[in-house]
Protein backbone atom coordinates (compact mmCIF):
# COMPACT_ATOMS: atom_id res chain seq x y z
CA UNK A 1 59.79 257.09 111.63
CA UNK A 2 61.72 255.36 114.48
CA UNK A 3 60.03 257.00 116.92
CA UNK A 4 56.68 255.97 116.13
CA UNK A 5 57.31 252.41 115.56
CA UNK A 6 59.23 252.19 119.27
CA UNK A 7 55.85 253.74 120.46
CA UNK A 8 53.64 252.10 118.65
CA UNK A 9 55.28 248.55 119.11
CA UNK A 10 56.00 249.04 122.74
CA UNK A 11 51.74 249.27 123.40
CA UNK A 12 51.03 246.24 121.03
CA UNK A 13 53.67 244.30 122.91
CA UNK A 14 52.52 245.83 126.63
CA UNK A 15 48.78 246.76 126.01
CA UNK A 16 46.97 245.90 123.10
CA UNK A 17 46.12 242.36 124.28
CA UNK A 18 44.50 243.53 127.69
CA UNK A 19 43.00 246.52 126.01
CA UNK A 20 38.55 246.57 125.78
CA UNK A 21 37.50 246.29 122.67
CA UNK A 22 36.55 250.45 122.67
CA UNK A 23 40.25 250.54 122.80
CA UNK A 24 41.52 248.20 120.43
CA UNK A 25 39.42 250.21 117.80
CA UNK A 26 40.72 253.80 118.52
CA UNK A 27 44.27 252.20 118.39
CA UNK A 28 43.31 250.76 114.84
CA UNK A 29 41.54 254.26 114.33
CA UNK A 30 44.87 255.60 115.15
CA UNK A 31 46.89 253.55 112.75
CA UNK A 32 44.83 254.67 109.81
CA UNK A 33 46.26 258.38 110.31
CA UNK A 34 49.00 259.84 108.50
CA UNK A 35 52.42 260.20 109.62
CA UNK A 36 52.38 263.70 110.49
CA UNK A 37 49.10 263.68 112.28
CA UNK A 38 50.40 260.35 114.42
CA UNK A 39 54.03 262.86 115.18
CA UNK A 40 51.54 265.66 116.22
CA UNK A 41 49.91 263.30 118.36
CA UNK A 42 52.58 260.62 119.89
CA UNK A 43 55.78 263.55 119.81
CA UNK A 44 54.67 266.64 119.71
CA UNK A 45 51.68 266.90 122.63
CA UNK A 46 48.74 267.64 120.42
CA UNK A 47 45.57 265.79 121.48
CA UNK A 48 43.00 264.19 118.87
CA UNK A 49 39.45 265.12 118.69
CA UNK A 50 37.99 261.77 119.47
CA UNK A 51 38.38 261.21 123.29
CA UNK A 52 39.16 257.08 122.74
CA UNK A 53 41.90 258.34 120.54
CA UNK A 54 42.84 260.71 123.38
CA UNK A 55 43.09 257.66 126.11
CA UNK A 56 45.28 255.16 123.80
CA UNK A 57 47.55 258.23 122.94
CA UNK A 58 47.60 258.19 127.08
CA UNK A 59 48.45 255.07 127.16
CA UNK A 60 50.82 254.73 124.54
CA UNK A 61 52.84 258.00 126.03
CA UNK A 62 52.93 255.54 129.45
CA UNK A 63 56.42 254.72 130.39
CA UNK A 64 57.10 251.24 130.51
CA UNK A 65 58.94 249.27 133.72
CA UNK A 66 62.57 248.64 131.97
C-alpha cells in the first residue's frame, strides 16, 4: 500500500539511523506485521500492545519539515 511505504520510508530516511537500539527493534518488530494490522496502526489510530511499538508508531505519525 502507498501509504505505508511513504510512512514507513519517510522514518528510515529521517529516523531510523538516530534511533536506540530499543527502537530499531520495535520498528523491525513492526515490519514483521501484516498489512492490515500495520493500516490499523499507521492509518487508522489504533495503538499496539507493546509500548516500543507504540513510540515508533509516534514517531513514524511525526510530520516531517518539507
Amino acid at each position: 500500500m502507498r501509504e505505508l511505504d511513504v510512512l514507513l520510508t519517510r522514518y528510515l530516511e529521517n529516523q531510523f539511523d538516530r534511533a536506540g537500539n530499543a527502537e530499531k527493534a520495535a520498528f523491525n518488530a513492526l515490519l514483521s506485521l501484516s498489512d492490515p494490522e500495520l493500516v490499523a496502526y499507521l492509518l487508522l489510530g489504533e495503538s499496539p500492545d507493546d509500548p516500543h511499538m507504540i513510540d515508533v508508531v509516534q514517531r513514524i505519525l511525526l510530520p516531517t519539515d518539507p
